[in-house]
PDB file of N, CA and C in Angstrom:
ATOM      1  N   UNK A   1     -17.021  -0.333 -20.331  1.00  0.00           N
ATOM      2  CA  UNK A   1     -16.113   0.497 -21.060  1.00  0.00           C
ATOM      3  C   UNK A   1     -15.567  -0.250 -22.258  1.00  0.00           C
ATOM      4  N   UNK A   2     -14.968   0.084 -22.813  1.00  0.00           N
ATOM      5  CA  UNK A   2     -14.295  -0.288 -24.252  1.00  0.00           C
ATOM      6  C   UNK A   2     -13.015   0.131 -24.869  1.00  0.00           C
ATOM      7  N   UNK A   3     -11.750  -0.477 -25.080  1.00  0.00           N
ATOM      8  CA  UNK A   3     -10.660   0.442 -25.628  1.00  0.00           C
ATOM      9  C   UNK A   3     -10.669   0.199 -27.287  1.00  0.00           C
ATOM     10  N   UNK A   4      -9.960   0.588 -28.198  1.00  0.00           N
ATOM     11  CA  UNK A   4      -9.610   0.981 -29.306  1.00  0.00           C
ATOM     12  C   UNK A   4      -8.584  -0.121 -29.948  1.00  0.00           C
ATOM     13  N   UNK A   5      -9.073  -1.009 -30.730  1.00  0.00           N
ATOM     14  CA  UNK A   5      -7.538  -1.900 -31.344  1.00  0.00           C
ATOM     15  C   UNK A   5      -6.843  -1.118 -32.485  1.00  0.00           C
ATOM     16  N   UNK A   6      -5.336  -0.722 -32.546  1.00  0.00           N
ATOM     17  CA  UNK A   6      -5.063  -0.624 -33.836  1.00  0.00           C
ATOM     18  C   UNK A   6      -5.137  -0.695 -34.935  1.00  0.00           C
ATOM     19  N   UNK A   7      -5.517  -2.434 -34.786  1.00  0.00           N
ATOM     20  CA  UNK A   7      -5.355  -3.203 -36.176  1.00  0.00           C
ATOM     21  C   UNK A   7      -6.786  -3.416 -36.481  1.00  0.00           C
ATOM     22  N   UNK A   8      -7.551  -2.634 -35.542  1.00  0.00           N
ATOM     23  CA  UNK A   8      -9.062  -2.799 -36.166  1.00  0.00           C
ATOM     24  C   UNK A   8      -9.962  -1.738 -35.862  1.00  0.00           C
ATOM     25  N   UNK A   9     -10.450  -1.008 -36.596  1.00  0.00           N
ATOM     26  CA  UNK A   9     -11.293  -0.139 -36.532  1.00  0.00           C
ATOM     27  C   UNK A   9     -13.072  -0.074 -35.538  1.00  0.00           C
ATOM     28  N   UNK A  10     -13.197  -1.430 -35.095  1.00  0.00           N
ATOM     29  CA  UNK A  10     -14.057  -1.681 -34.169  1.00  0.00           C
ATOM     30  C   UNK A  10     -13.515  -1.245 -32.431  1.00  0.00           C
ATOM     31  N   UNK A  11     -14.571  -1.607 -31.647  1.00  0.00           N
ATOM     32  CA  UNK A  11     -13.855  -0.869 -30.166  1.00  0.00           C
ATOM     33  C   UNK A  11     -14.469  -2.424 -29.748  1.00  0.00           C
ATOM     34  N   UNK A  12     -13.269  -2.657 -28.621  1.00  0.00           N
ATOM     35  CA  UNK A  12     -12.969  -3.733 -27.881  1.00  0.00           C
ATOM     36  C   UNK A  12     -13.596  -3.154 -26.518  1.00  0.00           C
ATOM     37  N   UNK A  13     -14.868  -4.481 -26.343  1.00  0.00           N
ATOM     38  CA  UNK A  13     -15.416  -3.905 -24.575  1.00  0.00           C
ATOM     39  C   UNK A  13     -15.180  -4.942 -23.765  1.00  0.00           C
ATOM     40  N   UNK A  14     -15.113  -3.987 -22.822  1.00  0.00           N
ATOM     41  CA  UNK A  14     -14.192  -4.621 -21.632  1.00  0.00           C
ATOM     42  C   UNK A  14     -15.392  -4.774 -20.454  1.00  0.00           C
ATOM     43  N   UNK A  15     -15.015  -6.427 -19.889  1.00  0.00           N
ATOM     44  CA  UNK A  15     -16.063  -6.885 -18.885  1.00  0.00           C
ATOM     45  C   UNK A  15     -15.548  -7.297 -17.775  1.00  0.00           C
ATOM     46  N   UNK A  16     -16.196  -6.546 -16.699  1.00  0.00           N
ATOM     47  CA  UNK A  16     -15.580  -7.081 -15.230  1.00  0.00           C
ATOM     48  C   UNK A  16     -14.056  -7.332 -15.148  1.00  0.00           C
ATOM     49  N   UNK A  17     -13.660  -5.712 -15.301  1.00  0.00           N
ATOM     50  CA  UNK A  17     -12.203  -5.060 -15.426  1.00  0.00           C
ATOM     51  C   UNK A  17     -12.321  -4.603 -13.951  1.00  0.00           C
ATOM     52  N   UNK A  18     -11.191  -4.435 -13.364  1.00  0.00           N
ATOM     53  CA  UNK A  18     -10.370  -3.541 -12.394  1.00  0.00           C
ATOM     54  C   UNK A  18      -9.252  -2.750 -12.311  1.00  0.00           C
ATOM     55  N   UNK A  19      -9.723  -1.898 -12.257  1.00  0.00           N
ATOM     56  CA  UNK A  19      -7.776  -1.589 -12.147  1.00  0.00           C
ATOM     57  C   UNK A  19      -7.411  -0.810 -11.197  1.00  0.00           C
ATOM     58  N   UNK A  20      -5.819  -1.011 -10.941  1.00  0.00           N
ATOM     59  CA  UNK A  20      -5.483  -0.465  -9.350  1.00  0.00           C
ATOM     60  C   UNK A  20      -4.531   0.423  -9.794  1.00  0.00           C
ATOM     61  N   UNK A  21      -4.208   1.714  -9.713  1.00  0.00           N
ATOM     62  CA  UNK A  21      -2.651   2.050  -9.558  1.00  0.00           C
ATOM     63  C   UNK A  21      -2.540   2.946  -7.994  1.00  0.00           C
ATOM     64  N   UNK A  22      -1.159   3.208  -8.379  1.00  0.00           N
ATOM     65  CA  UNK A  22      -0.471   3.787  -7.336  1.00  0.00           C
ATOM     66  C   UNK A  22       0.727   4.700  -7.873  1.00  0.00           C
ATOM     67  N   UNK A  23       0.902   5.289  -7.210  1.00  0.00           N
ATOM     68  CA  UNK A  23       2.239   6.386  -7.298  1.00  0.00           C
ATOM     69  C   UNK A  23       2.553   7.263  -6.284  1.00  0.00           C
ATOM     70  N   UNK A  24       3.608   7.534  -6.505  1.00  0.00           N
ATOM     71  CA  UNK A  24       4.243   8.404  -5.519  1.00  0.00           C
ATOM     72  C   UNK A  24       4.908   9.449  -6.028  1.00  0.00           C
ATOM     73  N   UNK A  25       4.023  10.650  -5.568  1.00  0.00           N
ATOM     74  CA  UNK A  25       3.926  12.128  -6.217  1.00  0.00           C
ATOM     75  C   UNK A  25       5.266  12.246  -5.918  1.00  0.00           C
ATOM     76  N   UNK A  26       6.127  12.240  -4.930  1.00  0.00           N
ATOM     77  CA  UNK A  26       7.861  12.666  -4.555  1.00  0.00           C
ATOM     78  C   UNK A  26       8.790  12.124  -5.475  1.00  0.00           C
ATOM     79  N   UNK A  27       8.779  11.160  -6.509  1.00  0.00           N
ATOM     80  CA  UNK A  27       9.708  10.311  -6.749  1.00  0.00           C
ATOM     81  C   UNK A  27      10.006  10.723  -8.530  1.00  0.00           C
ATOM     82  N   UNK A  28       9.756  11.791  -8.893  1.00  0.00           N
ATOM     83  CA  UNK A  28       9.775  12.271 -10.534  1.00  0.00           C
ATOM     84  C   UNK A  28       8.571  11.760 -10.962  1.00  0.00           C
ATOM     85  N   UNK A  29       7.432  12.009 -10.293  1.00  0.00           N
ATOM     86  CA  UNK A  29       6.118  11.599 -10.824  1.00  0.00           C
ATOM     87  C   UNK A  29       5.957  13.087 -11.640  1.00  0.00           C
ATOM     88  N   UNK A  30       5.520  12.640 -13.292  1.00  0.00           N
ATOM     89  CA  UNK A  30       4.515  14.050 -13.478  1.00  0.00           C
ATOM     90  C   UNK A  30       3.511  13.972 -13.269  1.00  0.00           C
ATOM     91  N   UNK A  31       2.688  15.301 -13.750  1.00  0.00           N
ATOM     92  CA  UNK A  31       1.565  15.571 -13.410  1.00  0.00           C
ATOM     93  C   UNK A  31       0.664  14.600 -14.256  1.00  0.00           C
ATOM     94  N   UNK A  32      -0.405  13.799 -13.695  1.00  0.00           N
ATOM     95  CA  UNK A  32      -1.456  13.007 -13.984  1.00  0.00           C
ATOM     96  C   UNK A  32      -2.547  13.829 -14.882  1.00  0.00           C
ATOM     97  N   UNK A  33      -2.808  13.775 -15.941  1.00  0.00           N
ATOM     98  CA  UNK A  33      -3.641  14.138 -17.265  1.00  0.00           C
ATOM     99  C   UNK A  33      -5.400  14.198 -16.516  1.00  0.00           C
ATOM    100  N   UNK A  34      -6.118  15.500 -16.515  1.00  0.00           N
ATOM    101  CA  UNK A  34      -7.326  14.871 -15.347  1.00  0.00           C
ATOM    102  C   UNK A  34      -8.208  14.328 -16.196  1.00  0.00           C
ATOM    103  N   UNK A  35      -7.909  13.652 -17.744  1.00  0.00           N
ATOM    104  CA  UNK A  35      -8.703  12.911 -18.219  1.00  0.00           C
ATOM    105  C   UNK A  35      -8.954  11.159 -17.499  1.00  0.00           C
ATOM    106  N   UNK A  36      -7.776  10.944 -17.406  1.00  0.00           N
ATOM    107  CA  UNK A  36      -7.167   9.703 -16.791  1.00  0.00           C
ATOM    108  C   UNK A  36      -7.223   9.815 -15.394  1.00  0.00           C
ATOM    109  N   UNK A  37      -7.181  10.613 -14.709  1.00  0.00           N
ATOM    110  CA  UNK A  37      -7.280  10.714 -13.010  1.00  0.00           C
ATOM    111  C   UNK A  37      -8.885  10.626 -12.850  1.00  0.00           C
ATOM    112  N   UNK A  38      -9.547  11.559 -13.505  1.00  0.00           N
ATOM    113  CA  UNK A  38     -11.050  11.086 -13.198  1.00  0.00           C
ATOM    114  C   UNK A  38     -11.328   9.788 -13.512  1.00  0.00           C
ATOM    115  N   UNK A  39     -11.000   9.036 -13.848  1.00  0.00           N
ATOM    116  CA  UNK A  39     -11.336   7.636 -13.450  1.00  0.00           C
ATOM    117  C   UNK A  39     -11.421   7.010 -12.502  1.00  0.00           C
ATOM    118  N   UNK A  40     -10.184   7.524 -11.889  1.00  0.00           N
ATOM    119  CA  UNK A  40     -10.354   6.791 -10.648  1.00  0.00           C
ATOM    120  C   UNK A  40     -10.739   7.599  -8.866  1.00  0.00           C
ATOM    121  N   UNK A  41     -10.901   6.846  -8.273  1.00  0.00           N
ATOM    122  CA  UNK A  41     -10.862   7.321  -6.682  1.00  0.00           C
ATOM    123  C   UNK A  41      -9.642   7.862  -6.217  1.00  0.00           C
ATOM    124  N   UNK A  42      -9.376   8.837  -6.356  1.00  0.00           N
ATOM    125  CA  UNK A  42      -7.913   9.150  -5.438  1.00  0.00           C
ATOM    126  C   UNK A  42      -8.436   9.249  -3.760  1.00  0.00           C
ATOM    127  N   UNK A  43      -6.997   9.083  -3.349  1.00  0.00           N
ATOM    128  CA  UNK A  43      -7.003   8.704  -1.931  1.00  0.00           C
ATOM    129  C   UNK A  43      -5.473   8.940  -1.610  1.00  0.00           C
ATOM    130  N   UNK A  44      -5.413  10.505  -1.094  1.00  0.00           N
ATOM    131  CA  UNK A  44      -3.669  10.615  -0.483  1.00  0.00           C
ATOM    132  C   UNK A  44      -3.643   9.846   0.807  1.00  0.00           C
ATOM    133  N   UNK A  45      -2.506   9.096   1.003  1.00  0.00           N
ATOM    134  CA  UNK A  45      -2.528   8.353   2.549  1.00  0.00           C
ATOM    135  C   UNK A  45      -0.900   8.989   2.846  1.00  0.00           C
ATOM    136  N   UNK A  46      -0.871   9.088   4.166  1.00  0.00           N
ATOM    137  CA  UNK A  46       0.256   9.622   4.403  1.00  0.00           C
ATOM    138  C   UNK A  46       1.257   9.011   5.026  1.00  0.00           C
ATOM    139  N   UNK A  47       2.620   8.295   5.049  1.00  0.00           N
ATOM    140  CA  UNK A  47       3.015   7.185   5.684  1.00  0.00           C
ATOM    141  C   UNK A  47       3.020   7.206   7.612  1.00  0.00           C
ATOM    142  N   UNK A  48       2.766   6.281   7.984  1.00  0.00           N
ATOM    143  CA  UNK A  48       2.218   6.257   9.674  1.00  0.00           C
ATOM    144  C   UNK A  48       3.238   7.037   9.981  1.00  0.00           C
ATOM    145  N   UNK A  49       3.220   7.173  11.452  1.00  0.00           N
ATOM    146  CA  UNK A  49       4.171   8.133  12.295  1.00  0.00           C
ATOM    147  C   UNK A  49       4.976   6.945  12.828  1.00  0.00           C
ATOM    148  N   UNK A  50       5.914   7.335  13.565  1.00  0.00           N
ATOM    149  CA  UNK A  50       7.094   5.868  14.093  1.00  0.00           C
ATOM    150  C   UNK A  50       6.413   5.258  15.321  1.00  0.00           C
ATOM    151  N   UNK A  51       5.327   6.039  16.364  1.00  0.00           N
ATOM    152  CA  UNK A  51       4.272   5.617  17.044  1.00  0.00           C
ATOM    153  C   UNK A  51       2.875   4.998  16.468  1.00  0.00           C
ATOM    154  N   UNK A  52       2.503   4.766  15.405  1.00  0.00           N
ATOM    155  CA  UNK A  52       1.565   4.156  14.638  1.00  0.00           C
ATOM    156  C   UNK A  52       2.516   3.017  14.567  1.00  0.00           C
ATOM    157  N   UNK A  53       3.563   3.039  13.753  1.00  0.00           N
ATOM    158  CA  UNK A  53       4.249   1.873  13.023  1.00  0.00           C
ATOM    159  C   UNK A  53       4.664   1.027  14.183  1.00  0.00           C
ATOM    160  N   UNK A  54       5.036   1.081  15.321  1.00  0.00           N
ATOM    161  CA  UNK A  54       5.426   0.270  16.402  1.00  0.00           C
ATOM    162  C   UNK A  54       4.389   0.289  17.273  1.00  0.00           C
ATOM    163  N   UNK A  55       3.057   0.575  16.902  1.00  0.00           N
ATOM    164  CA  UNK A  55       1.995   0.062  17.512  1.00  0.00           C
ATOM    165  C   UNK A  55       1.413  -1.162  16.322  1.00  0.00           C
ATOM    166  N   UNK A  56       1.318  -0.844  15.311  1.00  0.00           N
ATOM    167  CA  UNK A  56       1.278  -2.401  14.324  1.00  0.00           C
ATOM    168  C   UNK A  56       2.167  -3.465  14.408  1.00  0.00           C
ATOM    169  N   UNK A  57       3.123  -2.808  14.229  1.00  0.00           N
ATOM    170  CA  UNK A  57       3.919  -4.091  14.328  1.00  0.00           C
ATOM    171  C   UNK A  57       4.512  -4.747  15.582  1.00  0.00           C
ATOM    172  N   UNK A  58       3.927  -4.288  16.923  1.00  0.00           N
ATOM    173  CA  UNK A  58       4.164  -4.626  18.218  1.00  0.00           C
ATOM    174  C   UNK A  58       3.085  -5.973  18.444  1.00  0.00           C
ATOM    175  N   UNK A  59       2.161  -4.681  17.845  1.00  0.00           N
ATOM    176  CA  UNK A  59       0.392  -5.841  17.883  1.00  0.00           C
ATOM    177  C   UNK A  59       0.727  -6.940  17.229  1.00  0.00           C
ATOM    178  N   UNK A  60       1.413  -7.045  16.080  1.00  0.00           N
ATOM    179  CA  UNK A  60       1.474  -8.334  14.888  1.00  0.00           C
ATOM    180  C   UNK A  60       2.421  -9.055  15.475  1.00  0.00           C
ATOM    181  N   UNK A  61       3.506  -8.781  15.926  1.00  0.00           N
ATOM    182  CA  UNK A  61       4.500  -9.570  17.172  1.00  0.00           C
ATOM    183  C   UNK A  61       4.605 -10.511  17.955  1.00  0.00           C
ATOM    184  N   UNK A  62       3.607  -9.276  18.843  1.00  0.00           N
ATOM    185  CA  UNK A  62       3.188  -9.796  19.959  1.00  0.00           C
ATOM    186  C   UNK A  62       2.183 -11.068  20.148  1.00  0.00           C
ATOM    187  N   UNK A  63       1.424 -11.102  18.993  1.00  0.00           N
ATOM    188  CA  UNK A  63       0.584 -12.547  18.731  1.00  0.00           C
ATOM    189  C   UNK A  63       1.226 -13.277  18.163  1.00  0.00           C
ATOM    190  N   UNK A  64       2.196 -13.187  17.501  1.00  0.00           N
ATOM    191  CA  UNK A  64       2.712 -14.253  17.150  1.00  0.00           C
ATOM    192  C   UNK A  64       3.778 -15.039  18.284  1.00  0.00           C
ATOM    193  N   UNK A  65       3.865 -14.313  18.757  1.00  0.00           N
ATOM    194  CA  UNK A  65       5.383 -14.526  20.592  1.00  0.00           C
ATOM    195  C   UNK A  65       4.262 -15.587  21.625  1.00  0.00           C
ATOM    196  N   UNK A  66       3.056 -15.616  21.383  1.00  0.00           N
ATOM    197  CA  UNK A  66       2.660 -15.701  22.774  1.00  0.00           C
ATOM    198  C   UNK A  66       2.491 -17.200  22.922  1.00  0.00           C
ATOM    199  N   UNK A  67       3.064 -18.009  22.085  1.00  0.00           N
ATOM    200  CA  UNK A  67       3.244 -19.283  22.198  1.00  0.00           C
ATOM    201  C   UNK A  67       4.650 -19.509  23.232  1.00  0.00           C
ATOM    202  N   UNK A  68       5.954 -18.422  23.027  1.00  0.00           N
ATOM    203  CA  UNK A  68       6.980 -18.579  23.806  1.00  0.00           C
ATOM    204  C   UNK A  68       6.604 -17.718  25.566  1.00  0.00           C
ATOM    205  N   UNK A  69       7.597 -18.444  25.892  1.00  0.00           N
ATOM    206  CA  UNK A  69       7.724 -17.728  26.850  1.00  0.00           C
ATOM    207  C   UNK A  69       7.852 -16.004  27.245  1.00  0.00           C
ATOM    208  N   UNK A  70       7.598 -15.580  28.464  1.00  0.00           N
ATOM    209  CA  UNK A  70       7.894 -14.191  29.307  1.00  0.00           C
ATOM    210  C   UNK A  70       8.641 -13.652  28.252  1.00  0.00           C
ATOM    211  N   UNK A  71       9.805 -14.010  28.852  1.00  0.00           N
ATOM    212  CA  UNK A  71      11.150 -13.377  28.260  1.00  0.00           C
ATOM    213  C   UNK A  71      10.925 -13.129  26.989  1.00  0.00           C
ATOM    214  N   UNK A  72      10.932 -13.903  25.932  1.00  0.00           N
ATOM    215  CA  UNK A  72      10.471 -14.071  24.392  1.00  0.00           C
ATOM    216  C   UNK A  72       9.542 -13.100  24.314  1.00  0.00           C
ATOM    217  N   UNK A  73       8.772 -13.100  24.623  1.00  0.00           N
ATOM    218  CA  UNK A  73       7.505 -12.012  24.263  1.00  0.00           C
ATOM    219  C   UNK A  73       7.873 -10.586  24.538  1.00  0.00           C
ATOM    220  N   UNK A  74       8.977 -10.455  25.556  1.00  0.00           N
ATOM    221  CA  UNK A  74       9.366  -9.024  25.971  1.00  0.00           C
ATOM    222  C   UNK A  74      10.486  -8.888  25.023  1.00  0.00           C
ATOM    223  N   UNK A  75      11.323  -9.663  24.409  1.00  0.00           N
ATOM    224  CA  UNK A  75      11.938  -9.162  23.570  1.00  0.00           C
ATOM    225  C   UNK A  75      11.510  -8.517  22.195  1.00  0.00           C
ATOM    226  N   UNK A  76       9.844  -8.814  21.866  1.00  0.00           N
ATOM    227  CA  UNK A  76       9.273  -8.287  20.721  1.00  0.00           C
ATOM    228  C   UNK A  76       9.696  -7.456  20.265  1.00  0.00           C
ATOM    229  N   UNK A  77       8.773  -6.522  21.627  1.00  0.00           N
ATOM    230  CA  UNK A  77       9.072  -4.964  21.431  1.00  0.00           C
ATOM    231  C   UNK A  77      10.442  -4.479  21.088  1.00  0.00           C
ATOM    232  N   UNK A  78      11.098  -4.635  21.593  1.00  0.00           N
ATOM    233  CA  UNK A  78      12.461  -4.595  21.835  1.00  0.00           C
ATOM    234  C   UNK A  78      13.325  -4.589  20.009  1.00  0.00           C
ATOM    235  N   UNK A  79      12.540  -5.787  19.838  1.00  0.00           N
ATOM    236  CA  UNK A  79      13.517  -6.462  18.375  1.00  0.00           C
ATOM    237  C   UNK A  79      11.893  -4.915  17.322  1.00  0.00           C
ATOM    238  N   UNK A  80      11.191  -4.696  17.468  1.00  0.00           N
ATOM    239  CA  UNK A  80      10.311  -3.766  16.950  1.00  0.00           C
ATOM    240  C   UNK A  80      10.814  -2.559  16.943  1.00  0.00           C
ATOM    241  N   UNK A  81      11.062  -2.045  18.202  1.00  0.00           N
ATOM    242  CA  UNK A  81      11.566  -0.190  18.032  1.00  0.00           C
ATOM    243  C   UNK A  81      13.154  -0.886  17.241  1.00  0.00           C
ATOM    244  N   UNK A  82      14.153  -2.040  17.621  1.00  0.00           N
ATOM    245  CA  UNK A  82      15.212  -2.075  16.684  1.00  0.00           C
ATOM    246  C   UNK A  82      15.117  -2.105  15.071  1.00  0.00           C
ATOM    247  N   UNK A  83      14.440  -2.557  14.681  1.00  0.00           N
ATOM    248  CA  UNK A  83      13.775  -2.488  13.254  1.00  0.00           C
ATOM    249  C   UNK A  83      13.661  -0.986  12.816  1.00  0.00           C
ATOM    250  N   UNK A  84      12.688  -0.507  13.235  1.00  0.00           N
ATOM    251  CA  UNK A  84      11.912   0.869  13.339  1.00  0.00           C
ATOM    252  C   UNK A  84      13.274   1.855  12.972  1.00  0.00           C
ATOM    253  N   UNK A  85      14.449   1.362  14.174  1.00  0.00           N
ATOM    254  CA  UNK A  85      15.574   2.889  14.339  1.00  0.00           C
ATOM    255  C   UNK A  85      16.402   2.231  13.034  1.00  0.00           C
ATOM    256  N   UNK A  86      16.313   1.306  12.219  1.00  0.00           N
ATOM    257  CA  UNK A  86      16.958   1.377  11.162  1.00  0.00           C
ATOM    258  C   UNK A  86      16.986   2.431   9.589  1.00  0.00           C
TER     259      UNK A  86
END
């Protein structure tokens, strides 16, 4: 691809570019131009449920606890759904 310089009437090409965005349609997003959206891959993801989210972060926890003891490791969960109800 190639963009456009101001100050010069030649086109600038572009090599082993990436680009990432993101947005969030709820937050005073406008509407995306579908010149500029066809570029990319869209992909709606929808945020986990509170049973997804305290199954990740129980799992990620819980491996990290298992150096401590019983007790310690059962408080994971515990300190996880407390997080979660915040």
């Amino acid at each position: 691809g190639h963009i456009h310089d101001v100050s010069k009437p030649q086109p600038k090409e572009l090599l082993d570019a990436h680009y990432l965005a993101a947005m969030n349609p709820g937050a005073g997003s406008g509407p995306v131009n579908p010149r500029l959206q066809r570029l990319f891959a869209t992909f709606a993801v929808l945020f986990p449920s509170d049973e997804a989210l305290t199954t990740i972060y129980s799992t990620i926890l819980t491996g990290h606890l298992r150096a401590f003891s019983v007790p310690i490791q059962d408080l994971g969960k515990k300190l996880v759904r407390a997080a979660l109800s915040l």
